[in-house]
PDB file of N, CA and C in Angstrom:
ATOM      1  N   UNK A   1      44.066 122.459  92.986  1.00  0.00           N
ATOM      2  CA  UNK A   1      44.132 123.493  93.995  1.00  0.00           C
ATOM      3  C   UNK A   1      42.965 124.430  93.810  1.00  0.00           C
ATOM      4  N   UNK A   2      42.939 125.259  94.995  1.00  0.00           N
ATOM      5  CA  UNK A   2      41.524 126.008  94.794  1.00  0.00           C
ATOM      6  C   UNK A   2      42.538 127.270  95.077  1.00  0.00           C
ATOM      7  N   UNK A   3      42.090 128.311  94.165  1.00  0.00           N
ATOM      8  CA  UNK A   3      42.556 129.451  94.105  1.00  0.00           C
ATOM      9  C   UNK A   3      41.935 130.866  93.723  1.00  0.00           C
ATOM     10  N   UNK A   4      42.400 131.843  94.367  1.00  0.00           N
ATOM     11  CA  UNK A   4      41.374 133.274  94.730  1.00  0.00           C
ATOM     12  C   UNK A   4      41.414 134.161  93.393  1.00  0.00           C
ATOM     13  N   UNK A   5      40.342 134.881  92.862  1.00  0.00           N
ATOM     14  CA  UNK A   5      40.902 135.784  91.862  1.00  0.00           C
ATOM     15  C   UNK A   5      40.605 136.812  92.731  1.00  0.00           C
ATOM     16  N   UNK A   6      41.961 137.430  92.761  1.00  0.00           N
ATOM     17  CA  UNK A   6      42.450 138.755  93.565  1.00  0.00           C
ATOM     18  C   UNK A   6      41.196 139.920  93.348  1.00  0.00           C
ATOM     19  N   UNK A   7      40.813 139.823  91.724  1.00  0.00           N
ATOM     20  CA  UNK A   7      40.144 141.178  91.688  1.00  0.00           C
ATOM     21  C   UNK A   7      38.912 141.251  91.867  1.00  0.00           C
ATOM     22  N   UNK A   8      38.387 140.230  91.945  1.00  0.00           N
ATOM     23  CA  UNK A   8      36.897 139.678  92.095  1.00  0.00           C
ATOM     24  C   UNK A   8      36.564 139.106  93.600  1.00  0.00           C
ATOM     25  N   UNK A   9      37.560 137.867  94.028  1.00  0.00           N
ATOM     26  CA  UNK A   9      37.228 137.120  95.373  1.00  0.00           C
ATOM     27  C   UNK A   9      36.697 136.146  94.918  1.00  0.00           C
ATOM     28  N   UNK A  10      36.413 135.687  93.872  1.00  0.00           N
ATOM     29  CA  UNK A  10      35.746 134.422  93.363  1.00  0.00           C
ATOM     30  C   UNK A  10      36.726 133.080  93.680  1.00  0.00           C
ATOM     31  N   UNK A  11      36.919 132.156  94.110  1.00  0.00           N
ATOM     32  CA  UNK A  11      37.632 130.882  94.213  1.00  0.00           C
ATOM     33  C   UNK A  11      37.380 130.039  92.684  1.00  0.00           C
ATOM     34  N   UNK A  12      38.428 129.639  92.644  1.00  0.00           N
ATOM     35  CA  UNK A  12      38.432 128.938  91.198  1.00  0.00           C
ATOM     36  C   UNK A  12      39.222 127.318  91.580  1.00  0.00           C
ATOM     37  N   UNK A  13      38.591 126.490  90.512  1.00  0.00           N
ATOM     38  CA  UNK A  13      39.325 125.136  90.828  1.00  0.00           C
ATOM     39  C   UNK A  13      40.627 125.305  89.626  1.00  0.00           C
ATOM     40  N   UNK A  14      41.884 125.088  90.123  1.00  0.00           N
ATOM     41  CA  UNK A  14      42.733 124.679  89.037  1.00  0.00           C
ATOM     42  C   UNK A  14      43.394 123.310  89.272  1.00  0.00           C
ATOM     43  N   UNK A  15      43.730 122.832  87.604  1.00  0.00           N
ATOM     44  CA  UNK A  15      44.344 121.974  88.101  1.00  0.00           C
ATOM     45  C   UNK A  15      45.771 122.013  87.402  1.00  0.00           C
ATOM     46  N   UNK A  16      46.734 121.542  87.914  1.00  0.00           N
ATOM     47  CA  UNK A  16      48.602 121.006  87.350  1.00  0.00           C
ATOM     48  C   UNK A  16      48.634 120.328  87.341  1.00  0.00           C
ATOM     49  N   UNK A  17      49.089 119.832  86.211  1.00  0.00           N
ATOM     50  CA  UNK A  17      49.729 118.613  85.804  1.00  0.00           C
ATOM     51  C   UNK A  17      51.239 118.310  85.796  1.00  0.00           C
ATOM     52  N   UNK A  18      51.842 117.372  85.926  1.00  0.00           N
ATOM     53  CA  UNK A  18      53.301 117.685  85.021  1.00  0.00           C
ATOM     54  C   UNK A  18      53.662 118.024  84.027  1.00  0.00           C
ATOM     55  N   UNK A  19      54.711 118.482  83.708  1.00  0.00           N
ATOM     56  CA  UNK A  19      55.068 118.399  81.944  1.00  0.00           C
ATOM     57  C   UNK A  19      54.948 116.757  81.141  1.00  0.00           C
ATOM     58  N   UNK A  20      54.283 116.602  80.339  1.00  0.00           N
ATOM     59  CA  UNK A  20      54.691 115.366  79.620  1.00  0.00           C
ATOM     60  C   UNK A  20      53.513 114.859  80.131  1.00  0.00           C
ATOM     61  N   UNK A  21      52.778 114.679  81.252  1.00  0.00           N
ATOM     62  CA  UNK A  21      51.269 114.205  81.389  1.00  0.00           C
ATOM     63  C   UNK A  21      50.091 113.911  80.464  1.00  0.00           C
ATOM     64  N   UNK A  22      49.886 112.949  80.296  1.00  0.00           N
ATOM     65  CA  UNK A  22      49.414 112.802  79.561  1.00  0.00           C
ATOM     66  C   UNK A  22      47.571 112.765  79.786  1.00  0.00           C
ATOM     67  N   UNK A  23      46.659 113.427  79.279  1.00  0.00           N
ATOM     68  CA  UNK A  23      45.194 113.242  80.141  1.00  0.00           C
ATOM     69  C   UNK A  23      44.780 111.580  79.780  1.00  0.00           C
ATOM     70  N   UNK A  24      44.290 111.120  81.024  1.00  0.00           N
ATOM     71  CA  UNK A  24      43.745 109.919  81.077  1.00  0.00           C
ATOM     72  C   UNK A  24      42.148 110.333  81.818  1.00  0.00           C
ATOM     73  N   UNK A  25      41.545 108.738  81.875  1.00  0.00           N
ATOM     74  CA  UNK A  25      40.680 108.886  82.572  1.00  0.00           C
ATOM     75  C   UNK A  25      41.073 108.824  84.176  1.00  0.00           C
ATOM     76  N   UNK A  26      41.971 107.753  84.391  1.00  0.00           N
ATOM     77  CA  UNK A  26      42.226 108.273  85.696  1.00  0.00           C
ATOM     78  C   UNK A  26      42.500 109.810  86.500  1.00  0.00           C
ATOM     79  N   UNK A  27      43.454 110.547  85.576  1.00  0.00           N
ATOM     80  CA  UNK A  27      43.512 111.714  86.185  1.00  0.00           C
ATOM     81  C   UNK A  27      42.449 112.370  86.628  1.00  0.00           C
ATOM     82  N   UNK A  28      41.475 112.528  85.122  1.00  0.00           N
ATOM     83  CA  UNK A  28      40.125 112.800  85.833  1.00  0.00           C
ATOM     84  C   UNK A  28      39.270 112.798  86.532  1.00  0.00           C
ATOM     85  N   UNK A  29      39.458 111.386  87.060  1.00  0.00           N
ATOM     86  CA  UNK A  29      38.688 110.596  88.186  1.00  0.00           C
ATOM     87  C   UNK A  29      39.385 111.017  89.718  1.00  0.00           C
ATOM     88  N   UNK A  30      41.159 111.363  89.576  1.00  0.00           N
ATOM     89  CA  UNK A  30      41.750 111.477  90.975  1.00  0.00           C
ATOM     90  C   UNK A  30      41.394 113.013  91.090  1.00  0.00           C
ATOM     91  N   UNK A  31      41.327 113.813  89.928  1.00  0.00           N
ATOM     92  CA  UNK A  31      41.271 115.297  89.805  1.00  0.00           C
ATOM     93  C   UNK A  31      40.061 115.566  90.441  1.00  0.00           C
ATOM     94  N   UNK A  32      38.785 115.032  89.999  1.00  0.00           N
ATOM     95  CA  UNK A  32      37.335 114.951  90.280  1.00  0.00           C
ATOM     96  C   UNK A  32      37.379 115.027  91.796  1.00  0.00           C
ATOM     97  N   UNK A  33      38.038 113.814  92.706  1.00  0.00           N
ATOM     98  CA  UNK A  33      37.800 113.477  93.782  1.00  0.00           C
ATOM     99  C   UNK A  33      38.545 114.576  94.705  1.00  0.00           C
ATOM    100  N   UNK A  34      39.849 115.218  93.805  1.00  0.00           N
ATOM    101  CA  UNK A  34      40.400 116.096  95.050  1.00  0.00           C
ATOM    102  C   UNK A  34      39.625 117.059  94.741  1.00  0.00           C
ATOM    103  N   UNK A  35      38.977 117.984  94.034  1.00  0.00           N
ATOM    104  CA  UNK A  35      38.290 118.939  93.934  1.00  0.00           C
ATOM    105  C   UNK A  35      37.185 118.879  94.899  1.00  0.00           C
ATOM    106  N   UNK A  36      36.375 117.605  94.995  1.00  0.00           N
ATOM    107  CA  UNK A  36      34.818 117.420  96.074  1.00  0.00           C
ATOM    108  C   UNK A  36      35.867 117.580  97.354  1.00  0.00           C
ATOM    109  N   UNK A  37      36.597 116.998  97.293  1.00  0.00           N
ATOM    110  CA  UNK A  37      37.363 116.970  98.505  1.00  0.00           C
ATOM    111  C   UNK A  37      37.540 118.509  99.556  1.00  0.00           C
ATOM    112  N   UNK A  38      38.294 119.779  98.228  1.00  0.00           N
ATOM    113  CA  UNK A  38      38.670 120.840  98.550  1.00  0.00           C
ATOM    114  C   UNK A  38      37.374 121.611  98.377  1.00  0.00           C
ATOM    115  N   UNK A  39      36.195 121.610  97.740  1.00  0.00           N
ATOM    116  CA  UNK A  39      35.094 122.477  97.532  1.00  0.00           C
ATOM    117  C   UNK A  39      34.624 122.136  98.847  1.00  0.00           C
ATOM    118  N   UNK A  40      34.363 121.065  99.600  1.00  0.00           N
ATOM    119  CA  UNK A  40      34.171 120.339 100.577  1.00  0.00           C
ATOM    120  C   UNK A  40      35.036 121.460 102.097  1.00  0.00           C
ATOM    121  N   UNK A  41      36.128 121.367 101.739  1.00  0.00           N
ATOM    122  CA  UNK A  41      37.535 122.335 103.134  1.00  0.00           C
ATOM    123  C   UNK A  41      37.225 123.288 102.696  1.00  0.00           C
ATOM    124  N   UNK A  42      36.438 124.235 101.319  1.00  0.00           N
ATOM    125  CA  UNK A  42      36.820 126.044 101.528  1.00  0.00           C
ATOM    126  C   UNK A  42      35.214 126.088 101.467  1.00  0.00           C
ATOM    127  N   UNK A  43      34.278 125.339 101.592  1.00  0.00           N
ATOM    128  CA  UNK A  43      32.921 125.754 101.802  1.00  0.00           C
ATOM    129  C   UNK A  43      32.006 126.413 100.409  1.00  0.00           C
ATOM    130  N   UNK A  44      32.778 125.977  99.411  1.00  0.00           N
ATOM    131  CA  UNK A  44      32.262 125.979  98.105  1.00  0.00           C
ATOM    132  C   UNK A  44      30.952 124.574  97.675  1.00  0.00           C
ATOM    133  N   UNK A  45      29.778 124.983  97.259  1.00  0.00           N
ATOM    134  CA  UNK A  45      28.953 124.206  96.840  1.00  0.00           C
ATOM    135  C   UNK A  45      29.402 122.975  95.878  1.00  0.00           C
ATOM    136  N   UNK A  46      28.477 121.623  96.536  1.00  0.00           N
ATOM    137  CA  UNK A  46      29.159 120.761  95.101  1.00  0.00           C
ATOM    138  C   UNK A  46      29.006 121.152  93.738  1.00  0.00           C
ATOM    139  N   UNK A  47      29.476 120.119  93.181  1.00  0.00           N
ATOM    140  CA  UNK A  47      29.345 120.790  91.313  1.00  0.00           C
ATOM    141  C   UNK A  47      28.294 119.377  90.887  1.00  0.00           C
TER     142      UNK A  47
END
Protein backbone atom coordinates (compact mmCIF):
# COMPACT_ATOMS: atom_id res chain seq x y z
CA UNK A 1 0.00 0.00 0.00
CA UNK A 2 1.07 3.52 -0.51
CA UNK A 3 0.55 5.64 2.43
CA UNK A 4 0.64 9.53 3.55
CA UNK A 5 2.79 10.79 6.47
CA UNK A 6 0.26 13.14 7.95
CA UNK A 7 3.02 15.50 9.20
CA UNK A 8 5.14 15.86 6.32
CA UNK A 9 2.80 14.77 3.04
CA UNK A 10 5.48 12.51 1.94
CA UNK A 11 3.83 9.06 0.46
CA UNK A 12 5.55 6.04 1.65
CA UNK A 13 5.49 2.38 0.22
CA UNK A 14 4.39 -0.15 2.95
CA UNK A 15 4.13 -3.43 2.88
CA UNK A 16 1.74 -6.39 5.14
CA UNK A 17 2.23 -9.41 5.36
CA UNK A 18 0.34 -12.05 7.29
CA UNK A 19 1.21 -13.34 10.56
CA UNK A 20 3.35 -16.48 10.06
CA UNK A 21 4.61 -15.28 6.44
CA UNK A 22 7.32 -16.25 5.74
CA UNK A 23 9.84 -13.79 3.31
CA UNK A 24 10.47 -15.54 0.06
CA UNK A 25 11.66 -14.49 -3.13
CA UNK A 26 8.42 -14.58 -4.54
CA UNK A 27 6.89 -12.16 -2.19
CA UNK A 28 9.44 -9.88 -3.23
CA UNK A 29 8.97 -10.21 -6.71
CA UNK A 30 4.77 -9.87 -6.24
CA UNK A 31 5.63 -6.93 -3.63
CA UNK A 32 8.09 -5.29 -6.29
CA UNK A 33 5.41 -5.47 -9.01
CA UNK A 34 2.48 -4.03 -6.88
CA UNK A 35 4.52 -1.15 -5.75
CA UNK A 36 5.58 -0.09 -9.84
CA UNK A 37 2.11 -0.73 -10.18
CA UNK A 38 0.85 1.87 -7.31
CA UNK A 39 3.95 4.46 -7.73
CA UNK A 40 2.63 4.19 -11.31
CA UNK A 41 -1.71 5.23 -9.91
CA UNK A 42 -0.37 8.03 -7.22
CA UNK A 43 2.21 9.63 -9.70
CA UNK A 44 5.26 8.81 -7.66
CA UNK A 45 8.63 8.38 -9.71
CA UNK A 46 9.98 4.85 -10.47
CA UNK A 47 12.52 3.45 -8.03
Amino acid sequence: MIRQDLETGELIEQLVIGRGTRPSPAIDEAAADAFRLLREETGLPPR
